[in-house]
Protein backbone atom coordinates (compact mmCIF):
# COMPACT_ATOMS: atom_id res chain seq x y z
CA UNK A 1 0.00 0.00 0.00
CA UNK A 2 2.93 2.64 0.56
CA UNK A 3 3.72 2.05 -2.85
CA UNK A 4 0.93 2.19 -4.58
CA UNK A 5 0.40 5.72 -2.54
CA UNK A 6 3.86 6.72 -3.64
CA UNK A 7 2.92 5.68 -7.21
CA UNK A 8 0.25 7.92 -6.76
CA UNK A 9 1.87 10.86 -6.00
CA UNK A 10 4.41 10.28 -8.81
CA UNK A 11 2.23 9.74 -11.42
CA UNK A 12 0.17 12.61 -10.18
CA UNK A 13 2.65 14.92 -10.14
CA UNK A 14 5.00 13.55 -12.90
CA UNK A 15 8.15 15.23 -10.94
CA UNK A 16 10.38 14.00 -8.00
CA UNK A 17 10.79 16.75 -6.03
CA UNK A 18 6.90 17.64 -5.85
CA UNK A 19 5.98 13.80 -5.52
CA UNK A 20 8.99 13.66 -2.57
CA UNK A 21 7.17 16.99 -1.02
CA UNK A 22 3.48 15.18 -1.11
CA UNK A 23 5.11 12.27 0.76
CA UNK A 24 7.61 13.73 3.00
CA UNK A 25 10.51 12.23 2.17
CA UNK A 26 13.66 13.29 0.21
CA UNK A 27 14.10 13.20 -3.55
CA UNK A 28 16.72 9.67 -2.89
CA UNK A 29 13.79 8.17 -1.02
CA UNK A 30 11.54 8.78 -3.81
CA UNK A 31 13.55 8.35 -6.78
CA UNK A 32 14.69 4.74 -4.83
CA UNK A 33 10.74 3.81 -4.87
CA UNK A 34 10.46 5.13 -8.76
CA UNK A 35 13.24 2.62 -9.16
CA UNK A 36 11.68 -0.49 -7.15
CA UNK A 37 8.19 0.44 -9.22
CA UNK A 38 9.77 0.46 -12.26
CA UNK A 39 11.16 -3.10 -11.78
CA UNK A 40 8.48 -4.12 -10.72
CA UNK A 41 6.07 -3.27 -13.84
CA UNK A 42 8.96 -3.94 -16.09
CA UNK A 43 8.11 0.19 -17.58
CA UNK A 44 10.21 3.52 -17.15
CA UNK A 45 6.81 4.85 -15.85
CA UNK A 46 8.05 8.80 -15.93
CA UNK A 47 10.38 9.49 -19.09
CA UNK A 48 11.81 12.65 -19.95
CA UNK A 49 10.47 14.49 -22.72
CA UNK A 50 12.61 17.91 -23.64
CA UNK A 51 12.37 19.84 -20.42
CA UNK A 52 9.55 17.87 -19.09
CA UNK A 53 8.68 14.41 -17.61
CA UNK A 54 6.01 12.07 -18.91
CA UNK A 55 4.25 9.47 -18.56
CA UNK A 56 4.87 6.22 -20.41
CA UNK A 57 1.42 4.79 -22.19
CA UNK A 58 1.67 2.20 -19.17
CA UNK A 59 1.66 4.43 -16.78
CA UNK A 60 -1.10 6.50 -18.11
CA UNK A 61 -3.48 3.18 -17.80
CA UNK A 62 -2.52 2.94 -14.19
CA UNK A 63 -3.23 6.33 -13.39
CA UNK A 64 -7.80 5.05 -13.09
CA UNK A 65 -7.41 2.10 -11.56
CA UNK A 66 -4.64 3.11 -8.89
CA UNK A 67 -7.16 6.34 -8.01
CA UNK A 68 -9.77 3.75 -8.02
CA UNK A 69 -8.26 1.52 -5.26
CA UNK A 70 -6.97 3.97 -3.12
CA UNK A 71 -10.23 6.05 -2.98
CA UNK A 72 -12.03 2.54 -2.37
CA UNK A 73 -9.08 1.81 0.57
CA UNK A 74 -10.19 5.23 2.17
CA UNK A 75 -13.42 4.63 2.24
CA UNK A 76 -13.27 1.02 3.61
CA UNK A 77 -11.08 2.45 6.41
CA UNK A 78 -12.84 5.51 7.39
CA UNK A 79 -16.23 3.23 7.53
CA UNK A 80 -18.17 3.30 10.85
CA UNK A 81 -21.58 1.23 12.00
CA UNK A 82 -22.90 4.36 13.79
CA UNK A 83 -22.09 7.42 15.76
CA UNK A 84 -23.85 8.64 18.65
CA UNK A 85 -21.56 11.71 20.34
CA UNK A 86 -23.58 11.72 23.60
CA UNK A 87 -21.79 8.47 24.35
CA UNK A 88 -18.97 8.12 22.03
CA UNK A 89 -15.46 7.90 22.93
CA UNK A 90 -14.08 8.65 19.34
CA UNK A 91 -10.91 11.13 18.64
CA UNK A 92 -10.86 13.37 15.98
CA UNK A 93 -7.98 15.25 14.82
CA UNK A 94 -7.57 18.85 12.99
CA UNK A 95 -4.69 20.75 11.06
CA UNK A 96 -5.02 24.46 12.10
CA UNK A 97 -3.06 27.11 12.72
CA UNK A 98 -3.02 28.29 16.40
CA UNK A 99 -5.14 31.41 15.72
CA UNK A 100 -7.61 28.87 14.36
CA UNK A 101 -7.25 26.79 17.43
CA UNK A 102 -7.57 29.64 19.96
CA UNK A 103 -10.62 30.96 18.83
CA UNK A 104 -12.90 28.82 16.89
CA UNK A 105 -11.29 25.14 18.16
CA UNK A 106 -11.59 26.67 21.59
CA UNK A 107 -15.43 27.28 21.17
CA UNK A 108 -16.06 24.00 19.55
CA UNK A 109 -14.41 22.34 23.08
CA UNK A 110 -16.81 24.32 24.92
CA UNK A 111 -19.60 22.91 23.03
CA UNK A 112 -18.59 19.36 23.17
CA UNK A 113 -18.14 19.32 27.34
CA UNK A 114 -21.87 19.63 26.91
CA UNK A 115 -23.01 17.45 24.13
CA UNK A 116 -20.26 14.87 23.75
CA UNK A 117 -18.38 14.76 26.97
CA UNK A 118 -16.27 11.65 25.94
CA UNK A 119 -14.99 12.93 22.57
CA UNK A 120 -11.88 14.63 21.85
CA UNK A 121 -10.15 16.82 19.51
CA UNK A 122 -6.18 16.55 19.03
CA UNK A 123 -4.36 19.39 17.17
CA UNK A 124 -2.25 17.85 14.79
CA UNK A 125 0.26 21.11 13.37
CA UNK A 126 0.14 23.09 10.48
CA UNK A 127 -1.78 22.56 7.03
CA UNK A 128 1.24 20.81 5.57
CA UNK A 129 0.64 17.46 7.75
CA UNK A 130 -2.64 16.78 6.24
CA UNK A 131 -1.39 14.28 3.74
CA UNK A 132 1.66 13.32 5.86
CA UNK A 133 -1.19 11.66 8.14
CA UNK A 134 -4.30 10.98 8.91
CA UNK A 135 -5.86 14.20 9.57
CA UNK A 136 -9.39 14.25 9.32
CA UNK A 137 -9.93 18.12 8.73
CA UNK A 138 -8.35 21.02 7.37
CA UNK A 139 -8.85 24.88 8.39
CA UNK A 140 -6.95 27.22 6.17
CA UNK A 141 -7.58 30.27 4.02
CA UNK A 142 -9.13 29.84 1.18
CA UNK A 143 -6.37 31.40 -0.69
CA UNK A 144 -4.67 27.98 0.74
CA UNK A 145 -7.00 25.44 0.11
CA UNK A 146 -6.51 21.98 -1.54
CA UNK A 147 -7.49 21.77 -4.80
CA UNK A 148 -8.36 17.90 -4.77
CA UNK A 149 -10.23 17.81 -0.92
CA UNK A 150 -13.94 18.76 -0.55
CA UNK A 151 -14.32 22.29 1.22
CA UNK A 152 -17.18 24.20 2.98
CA UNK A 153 -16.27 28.24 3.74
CA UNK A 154 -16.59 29.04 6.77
CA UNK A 155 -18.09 32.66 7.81
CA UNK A 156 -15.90 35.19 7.09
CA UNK A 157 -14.08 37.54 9.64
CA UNK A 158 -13.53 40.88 9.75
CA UNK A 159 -9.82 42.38 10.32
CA UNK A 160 -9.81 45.43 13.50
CA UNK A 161 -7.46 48.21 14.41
CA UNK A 162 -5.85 47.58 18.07
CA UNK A 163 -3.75 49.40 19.94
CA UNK A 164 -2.86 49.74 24.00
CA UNK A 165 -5.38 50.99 26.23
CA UNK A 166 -2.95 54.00 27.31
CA UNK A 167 -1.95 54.59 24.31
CA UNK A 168 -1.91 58.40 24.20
CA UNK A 169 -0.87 58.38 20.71
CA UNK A 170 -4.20 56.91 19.19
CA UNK A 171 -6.91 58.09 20.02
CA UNK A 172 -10.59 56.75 19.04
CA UNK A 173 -10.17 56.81 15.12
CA UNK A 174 -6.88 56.98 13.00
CA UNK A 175 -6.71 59.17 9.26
CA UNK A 176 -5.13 57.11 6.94
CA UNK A 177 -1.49 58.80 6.87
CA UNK A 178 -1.40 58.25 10.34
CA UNK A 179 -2.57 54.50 10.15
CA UNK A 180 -0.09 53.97 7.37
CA UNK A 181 3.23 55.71 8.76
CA UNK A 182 2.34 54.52 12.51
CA UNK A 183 4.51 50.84 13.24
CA UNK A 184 2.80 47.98 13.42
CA UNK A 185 2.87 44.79 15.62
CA UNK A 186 2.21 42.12 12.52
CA UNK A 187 2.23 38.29 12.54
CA UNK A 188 5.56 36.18 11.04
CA UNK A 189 5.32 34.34 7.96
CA UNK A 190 7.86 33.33 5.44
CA UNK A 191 5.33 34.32 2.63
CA UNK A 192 3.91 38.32 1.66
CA UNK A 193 0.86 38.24 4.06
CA UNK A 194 -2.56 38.58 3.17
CA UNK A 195 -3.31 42.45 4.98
CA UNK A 196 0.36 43.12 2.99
CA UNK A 197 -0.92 42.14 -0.59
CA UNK A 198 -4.08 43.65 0.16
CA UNK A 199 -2.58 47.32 1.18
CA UNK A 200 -0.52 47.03 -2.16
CA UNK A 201 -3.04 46.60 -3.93
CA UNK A 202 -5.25 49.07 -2.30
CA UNK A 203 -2.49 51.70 -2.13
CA UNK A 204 0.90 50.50 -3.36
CA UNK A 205 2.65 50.48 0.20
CA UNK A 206 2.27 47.88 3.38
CA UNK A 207 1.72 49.66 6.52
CA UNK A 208 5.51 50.48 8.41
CA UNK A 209 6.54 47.15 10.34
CA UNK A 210 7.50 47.59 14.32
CA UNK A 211 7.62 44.62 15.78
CA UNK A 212 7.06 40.59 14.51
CA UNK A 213 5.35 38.31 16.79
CA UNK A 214 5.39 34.72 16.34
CA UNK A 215 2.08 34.96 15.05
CA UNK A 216 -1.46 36.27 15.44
CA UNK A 217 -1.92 35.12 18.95
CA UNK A 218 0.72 36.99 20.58
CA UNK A 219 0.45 40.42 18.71
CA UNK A 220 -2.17 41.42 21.37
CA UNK A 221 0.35 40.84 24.60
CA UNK A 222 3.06 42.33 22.04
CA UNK A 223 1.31 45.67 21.78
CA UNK A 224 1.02 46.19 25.55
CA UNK A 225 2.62 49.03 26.42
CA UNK A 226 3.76 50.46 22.87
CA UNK A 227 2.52 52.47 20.76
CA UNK A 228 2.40 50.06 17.72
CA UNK A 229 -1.01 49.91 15.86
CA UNK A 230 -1.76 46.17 14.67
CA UNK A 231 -4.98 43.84 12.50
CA UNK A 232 -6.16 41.01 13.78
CA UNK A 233 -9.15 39.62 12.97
CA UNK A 234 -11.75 40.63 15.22
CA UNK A 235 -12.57 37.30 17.30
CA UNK A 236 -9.22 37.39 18.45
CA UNK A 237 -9.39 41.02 19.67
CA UNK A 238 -12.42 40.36 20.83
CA UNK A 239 -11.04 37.63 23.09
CA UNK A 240 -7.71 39.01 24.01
CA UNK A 241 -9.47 42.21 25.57
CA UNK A 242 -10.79 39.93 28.16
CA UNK A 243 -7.91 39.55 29.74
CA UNK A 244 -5.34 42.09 28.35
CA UNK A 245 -5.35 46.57 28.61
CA UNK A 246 -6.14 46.67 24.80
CA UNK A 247 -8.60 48.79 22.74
CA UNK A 248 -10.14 49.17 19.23
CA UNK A 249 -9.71 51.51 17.05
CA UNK A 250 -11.56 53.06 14.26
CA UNK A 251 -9.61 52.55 10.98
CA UNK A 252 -9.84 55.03 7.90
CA UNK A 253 -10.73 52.05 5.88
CA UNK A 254 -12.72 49.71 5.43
CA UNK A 255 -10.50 46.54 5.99
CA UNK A 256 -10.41 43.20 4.31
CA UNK A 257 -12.31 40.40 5.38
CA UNK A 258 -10.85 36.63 6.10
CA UNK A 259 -12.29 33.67 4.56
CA UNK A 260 -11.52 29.74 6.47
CA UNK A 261 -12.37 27.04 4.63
CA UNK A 262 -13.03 23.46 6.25
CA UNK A 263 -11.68 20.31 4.22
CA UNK A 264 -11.56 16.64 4.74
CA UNK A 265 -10.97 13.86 2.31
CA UNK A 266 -13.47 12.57 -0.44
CA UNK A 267 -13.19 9.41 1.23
CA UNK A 268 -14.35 10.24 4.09
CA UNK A 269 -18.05 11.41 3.21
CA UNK A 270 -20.28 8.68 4.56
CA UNK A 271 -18.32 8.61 8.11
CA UNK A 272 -21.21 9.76 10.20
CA UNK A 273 -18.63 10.87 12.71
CA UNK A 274 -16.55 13.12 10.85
CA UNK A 275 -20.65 14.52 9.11
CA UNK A 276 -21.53 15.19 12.67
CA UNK A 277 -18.16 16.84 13.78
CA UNK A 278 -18.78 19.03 10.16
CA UNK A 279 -22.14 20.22 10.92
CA UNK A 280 -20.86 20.95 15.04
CA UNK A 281 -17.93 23.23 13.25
CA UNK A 282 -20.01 24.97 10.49
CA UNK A 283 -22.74 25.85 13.65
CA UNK A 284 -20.46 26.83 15.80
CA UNK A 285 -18.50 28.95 13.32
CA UNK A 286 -22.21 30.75 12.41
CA UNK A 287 -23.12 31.53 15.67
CA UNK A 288 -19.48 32.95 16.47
CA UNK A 289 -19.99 34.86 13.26
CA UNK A 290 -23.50 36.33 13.77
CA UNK A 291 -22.27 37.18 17.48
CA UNK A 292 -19.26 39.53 16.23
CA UNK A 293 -22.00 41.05 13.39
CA UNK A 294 -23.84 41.88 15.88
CA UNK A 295 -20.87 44.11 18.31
CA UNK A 296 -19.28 45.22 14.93
């Protein structure tokens, strides 16, 4: 079977180095299980075409009924007899990242202490371990999503202006020189950011960097006694004024909204589990939605 899923992801991809990415291991690794394959079926399988790679007429033919018995595989796996969650001691897992996690994975907890005391949720990392193993949902952006998984978008969230509560700086509304030439607290990532493509686009110049926090969840604490400005979407403020001396602030724009989408494997439809689990996220998500509408 861990062939036949690495011939998938070879013959899917037609190059090493994306097939080796799919399946976590190095290029050797793969091009070692190219090599046992090809013996194997007695075919190159992937031949190199000018600046391209191929497949060979046999390989093409495997291509449906490969698909074909690893879709069936998932299926008879993920198979259940029935799901009740009042009584059921089933564990689900989720790839998230932690801003995910610490808002709408944090309400979903709350809600299953009450209707499904025995169940559990286990965070397993970042989006990029979803086909490593056997994660049985996705939240990303949608900007991120998997092309090949099933989705349902989740309610969108609005970004907010935050600042500290003394911040004498600031005071209940910003104009937009000021918002732009003030430092912000902003989020790592090794990619340009979705608030930075949107502000060149909207005005061809990212708002001036201050300070980088690990990521969304610690820009609140970050800002505490600064005068830094930062977005984060508006659950998370929401939540992090709780318990921290931060404020809103009116921004001179109208800022971007942030889509989540919820995936899961085609395979793993009929699972009444994982449909229940779906329908708990998708309410929970609404309700979280239409209760931020409602303060905005």
């Amino acid at each position: 079977m861990n062939l036949l899923v690495a011939l998938d992801a070879i013959l899917t991809h037609q190059n090493i180095s994306r097939a080796a990415e799919r399946l976590f291991l190095s290029q050797s690794a793969t091009s070692g299980i190219l090599s046992r394959l090809r013996e194997h079926f007695e075919d190159e399988l992937l031949v190199r075409r000018g600046r391209q790679m191929a497949l060979t007429p046999l390989a093409e033919e495997l291509t449906g009924p490969l698909r074909a018995i690893l879709t069936e595989t998932e299926k008879l796996l993920a198979m259940r007899s029935s799901f009740d969650p009042a009584t059921s001691e089933r564990q689900f897992t989720i790839a998230c990242s932690d801003y995910v996690w610490a808002t709408l994975i944090v309400d979903i907890l709350a809600e299953l202490r009450r209707t499904a005391p025995s169940v559990d949720i286990f965070y397993q990392g970042p989006s990029t371990r979803f086909f490593r193993t056997e994660i049985d949902f996705l939240i990303v952006p949608d900007r991120f999503m998997l092309e090949d998984c099933p989705f349902i978008a989740l309610p969108a969230t609005s970004y907010v202006c935050i600042v500290w509560q003394d911040n004498e700086t600031v005071g209940e509304s910003l104009t937009l020189e000021q918002f732009l030439e003030t430092r912000h607290a902003q989020a790592y990532s090794e990619r340009t950011t979705f608030i930075e493509t949107w502000f060149f686009k909207q005005f061809g110049r990212a708002p001036r960097a201050g300070i980088t926090a690990p990521s969304f969840t610690h820009i609140p604490e970050a800002i505490v006694g600064t005068r830094f400005l930062a977005l984060i979407p508006a659950d998370l403020a929401e939540r992090a004024a709780a318990t921290l001396p931060i404020r809103t602030v009116q921004a001179p724009i109208s800022l971007p909204l942030m889509t989540d989408v919820l995936q899961w494997r085609i395979s793993h439809e009929r699972d009444p589990g994982l449909q229940w689990l779906r329908a708990l996220i998708q309410a929970v998500a609404q309700r979280r939605y239409e209760h931020l509408t409602a303060r905005l």
